[in-house]
C-alpha atoms as a PDB file:
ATOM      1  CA  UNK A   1     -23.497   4.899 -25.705  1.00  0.00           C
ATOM      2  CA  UNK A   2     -27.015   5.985 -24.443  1.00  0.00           C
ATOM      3  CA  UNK A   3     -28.411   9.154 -25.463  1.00  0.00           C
ATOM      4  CA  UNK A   4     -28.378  10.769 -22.664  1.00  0.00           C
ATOM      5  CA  UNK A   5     -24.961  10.130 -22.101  1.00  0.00           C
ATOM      6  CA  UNK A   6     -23.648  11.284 -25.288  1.00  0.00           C
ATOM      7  CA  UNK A   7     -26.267  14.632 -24.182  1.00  0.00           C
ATOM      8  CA  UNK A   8     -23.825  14.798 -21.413  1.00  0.00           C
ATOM      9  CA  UNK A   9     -20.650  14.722 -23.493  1.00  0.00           C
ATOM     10  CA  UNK A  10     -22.027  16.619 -26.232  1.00  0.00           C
ATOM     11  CA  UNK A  11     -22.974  19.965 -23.848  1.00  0.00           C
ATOM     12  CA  UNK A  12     -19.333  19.325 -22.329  1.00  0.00           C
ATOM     13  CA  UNK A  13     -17.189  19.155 -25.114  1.00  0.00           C
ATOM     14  CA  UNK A  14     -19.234  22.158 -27.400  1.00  0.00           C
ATOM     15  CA  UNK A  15     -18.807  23.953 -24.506  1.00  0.00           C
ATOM     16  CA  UNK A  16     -15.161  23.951 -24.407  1.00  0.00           C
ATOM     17  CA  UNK A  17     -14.909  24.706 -27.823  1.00  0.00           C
ATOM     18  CA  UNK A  18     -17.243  27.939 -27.958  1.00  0.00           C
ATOM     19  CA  UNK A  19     -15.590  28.956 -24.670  1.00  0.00           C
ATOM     20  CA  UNK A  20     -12.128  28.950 -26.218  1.00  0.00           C
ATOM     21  CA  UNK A  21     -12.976  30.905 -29.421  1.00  0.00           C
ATOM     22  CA  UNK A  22     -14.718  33.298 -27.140  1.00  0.00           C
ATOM     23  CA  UNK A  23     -11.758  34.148 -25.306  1.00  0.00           C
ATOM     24  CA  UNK A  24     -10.240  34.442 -28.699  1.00  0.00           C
ATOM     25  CA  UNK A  25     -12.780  36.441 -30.538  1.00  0.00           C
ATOM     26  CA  UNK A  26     -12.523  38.869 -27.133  1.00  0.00           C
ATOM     27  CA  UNK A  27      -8.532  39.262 -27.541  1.00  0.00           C
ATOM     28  CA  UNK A  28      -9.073  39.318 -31.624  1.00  0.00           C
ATOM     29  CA  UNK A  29     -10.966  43.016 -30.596  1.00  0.00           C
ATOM     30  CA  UNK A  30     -14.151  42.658 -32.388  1.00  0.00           C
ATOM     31  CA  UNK A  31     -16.224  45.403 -31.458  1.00  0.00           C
ATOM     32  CA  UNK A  32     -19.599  44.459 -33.024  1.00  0.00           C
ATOM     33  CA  UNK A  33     -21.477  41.786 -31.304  1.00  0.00           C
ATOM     34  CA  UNK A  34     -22.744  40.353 -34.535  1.00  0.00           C
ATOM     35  CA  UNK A  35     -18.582  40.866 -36.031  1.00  0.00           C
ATOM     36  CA  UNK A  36     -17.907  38.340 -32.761  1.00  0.00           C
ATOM     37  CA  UNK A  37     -20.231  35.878 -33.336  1.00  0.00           C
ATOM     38  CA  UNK A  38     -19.593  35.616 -36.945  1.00  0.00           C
ATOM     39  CA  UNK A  39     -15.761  35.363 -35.751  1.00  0.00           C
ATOM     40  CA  UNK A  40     -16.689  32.624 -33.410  1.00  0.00           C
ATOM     41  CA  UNK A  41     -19.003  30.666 -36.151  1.00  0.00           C
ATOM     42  CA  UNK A  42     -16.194  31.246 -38.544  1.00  0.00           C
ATOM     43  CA  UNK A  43     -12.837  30.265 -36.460  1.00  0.00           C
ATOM     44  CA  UNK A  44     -14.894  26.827 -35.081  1.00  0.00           C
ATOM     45  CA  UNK A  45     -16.356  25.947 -38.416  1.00  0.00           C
ATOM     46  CA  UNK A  46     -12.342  25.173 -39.189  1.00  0.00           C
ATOM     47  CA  UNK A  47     -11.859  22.091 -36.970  1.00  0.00           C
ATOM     48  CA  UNK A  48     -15.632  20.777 -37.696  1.00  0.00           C
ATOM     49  CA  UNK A  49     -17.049  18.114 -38.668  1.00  0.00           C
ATOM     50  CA  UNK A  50     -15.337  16.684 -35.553  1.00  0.00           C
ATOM     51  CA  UNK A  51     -15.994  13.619 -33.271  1.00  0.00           C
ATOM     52  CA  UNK A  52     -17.274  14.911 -29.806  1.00  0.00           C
ATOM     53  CA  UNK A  53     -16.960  11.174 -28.749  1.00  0.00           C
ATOM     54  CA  UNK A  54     -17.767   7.644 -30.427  1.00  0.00           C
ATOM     55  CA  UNK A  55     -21.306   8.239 -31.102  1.00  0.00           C
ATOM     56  CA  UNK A  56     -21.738  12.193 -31.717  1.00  0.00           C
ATOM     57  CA  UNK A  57     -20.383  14.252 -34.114  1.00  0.00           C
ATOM     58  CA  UNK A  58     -20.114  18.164 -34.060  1.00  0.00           C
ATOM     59  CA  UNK A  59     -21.323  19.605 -37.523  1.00  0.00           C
ATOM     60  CA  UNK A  60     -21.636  23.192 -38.158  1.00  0.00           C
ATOM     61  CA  UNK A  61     -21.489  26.658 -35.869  1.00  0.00           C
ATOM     62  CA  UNK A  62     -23.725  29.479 -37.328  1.00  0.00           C
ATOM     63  CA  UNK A  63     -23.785  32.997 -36.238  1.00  0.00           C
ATOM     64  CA  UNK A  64     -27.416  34.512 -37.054  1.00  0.00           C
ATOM     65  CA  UNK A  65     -28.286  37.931 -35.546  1.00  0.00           C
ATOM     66  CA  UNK A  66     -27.618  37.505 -31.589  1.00  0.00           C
ATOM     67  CA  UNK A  67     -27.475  33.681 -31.785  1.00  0.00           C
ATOM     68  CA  UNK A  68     -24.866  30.880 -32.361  1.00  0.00           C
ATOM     69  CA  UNK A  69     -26.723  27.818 -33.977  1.00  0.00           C
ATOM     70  CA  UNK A  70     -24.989  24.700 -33.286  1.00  0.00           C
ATOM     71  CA  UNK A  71     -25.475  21.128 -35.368  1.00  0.00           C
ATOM     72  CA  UNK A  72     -24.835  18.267 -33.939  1.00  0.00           C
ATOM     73  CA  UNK A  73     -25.366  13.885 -35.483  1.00  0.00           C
ATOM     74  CA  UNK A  74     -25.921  11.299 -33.354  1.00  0.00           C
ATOM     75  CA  UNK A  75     -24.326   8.827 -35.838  1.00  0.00           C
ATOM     76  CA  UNK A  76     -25.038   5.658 -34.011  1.00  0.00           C
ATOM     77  CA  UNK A  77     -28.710   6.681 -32.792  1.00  0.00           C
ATOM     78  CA  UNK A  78     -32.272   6.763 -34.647  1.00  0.00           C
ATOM     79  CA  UNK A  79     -34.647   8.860 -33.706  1.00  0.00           C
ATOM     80  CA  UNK A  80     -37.162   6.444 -32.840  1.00  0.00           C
ATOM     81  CA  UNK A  81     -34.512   4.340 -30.316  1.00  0.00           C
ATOM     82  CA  UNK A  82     -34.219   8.484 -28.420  1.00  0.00           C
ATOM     83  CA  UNK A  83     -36.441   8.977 -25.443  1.00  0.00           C
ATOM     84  CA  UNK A  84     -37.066  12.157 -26.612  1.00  0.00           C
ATOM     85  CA  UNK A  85     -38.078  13.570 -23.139  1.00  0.00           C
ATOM     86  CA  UNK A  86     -35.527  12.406 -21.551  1.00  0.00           C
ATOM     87  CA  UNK A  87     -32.761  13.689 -23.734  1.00  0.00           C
ATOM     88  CA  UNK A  88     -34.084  17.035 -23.788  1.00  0.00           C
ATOM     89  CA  UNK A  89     -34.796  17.312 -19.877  1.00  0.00           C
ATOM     90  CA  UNK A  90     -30.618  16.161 -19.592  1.00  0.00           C
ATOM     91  CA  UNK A  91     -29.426  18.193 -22.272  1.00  0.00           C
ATOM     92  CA  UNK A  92     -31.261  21.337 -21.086  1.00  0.00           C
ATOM     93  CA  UNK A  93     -29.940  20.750 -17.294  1.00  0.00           C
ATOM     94  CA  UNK A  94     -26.391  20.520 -18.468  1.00  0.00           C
ATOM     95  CA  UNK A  95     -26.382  23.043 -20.658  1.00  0.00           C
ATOM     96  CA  UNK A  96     -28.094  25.192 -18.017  1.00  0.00           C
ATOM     97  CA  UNK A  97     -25.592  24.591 -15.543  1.00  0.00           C
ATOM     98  CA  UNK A  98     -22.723  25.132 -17.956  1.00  0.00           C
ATOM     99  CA  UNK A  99     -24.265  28.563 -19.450  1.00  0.00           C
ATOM    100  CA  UNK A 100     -25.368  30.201 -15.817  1.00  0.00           C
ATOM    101  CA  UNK A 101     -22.247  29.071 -13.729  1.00  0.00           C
ATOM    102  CA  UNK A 102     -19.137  29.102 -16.071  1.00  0.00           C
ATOM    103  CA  UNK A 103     -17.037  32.459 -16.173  1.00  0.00           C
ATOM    104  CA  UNK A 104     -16.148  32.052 -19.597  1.00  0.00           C
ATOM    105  CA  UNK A 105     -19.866  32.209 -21.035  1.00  0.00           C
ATOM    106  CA  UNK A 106     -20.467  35.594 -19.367  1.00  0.00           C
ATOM    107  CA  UNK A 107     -20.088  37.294 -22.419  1.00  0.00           C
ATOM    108  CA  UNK A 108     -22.613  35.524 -24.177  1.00  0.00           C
ATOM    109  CA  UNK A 109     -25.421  35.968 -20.982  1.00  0.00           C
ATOM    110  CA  UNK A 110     -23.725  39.578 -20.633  1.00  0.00           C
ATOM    111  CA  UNK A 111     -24.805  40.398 -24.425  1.00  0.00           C
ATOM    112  CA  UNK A 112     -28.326  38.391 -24.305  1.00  0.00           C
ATOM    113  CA  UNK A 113     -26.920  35.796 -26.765  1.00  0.00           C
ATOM    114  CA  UNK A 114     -29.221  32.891 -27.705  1.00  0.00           C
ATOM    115  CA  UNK A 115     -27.366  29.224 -28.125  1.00  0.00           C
ATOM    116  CA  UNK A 116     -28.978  26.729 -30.434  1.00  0.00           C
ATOM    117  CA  UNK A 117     -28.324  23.244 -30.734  1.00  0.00           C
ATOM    118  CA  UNK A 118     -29.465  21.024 -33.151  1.00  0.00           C
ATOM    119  CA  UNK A 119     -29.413  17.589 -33.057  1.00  0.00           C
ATOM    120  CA  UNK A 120     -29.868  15.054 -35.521  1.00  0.00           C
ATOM    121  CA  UNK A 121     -30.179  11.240 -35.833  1.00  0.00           C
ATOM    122  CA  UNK A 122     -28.021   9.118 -37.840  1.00  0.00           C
ATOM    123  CA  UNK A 123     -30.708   9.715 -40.980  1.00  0.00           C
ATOM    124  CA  UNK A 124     -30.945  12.861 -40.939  1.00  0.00           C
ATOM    125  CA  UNK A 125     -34.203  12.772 -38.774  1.00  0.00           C
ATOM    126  CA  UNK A 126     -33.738  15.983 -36.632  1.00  0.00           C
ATOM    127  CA  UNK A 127     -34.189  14.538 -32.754  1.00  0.00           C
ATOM    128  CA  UNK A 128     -34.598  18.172 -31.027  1.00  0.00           C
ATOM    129  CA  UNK A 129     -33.617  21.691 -31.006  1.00  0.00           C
ATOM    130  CA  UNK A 130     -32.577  23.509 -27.508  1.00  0.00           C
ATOM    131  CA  UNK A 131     -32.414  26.959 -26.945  1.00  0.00           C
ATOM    132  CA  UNK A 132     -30.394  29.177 -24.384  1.00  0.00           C
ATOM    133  CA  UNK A 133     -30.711  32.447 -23.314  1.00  0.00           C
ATOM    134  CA  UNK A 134     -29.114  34.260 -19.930  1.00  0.00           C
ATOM    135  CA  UNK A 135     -33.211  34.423 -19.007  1.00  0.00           C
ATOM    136  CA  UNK A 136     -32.964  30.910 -19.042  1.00  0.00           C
ATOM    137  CA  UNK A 137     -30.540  31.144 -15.621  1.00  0.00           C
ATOM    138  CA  UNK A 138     -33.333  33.129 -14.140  1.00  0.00           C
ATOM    139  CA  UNK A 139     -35.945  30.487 -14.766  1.00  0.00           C
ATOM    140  CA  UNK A 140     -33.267  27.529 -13.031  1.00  0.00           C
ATOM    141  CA  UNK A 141     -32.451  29.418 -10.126  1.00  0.00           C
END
């Protein structure tokens, strides 16, 4: 699978999976923003590592300070096969979309959360790092 489509699949699946612990951290009545992130980090970090598809794999959730720090491998890829442009300029539109327009992320744009994602090739070469703030909608629209 190309990069870019794995991008794709990566921001769609991730996104599923932060949405749903967010509705569950919400319900679990945290109170503290940084209690609810580290809820979030902590309840994900059970099901990884897992397989987002055939070619990416979902490492590790983080909660530090106001942000959730995603890792992500590329298994399949190397760095140097990446067009390193064009992954980022995909990834960053889809995860755009996703973080401005879906209901279910309002609470992390409502509380000025930043999203990381970190990706890595299948050596361990690190291909980019994206960042995602409710400013970022702003700057899209």
């Amino acid at each position: 699978m190309k990069p870019v489509h794995l991008a794709i699949a990566l921001s769609c699946a991730a996104f599923i999976f932060i949405c749903l612990f967010i509705t569950r951290s919400l319900d679990g009545g945290q109170s503290d923003l940084q209690a609810e992130l580290e809820y979030i980090a902590e309840d994900t970090s059970e099901i990884l590592p897992k397989m987002l598809d055939s070619g990416t794999r979902w490492d590790s959730i983080k909660a530090m300070d106001t942000s959730l720090v995603n890792s992500y491998t590329l298994i399949d890829t190397r760095k140097a096969d990446i067009d390193h442009a064009i992954f980022v300029r995909s990834m960053r539109a889809s995860m755009i979309e996703k973080m401005c327009h879906r209901e279910e992320m309002k609470f992390l744009s409502d509380n000025d959360v930043s999203v990381l994602y970190k990706y890595f090739d299948s050596e361990g070469e690190n291909v980019a790092i994206l960042s995602f703030k409710s400013s970022d909608c702003s700057k899209a629209s």
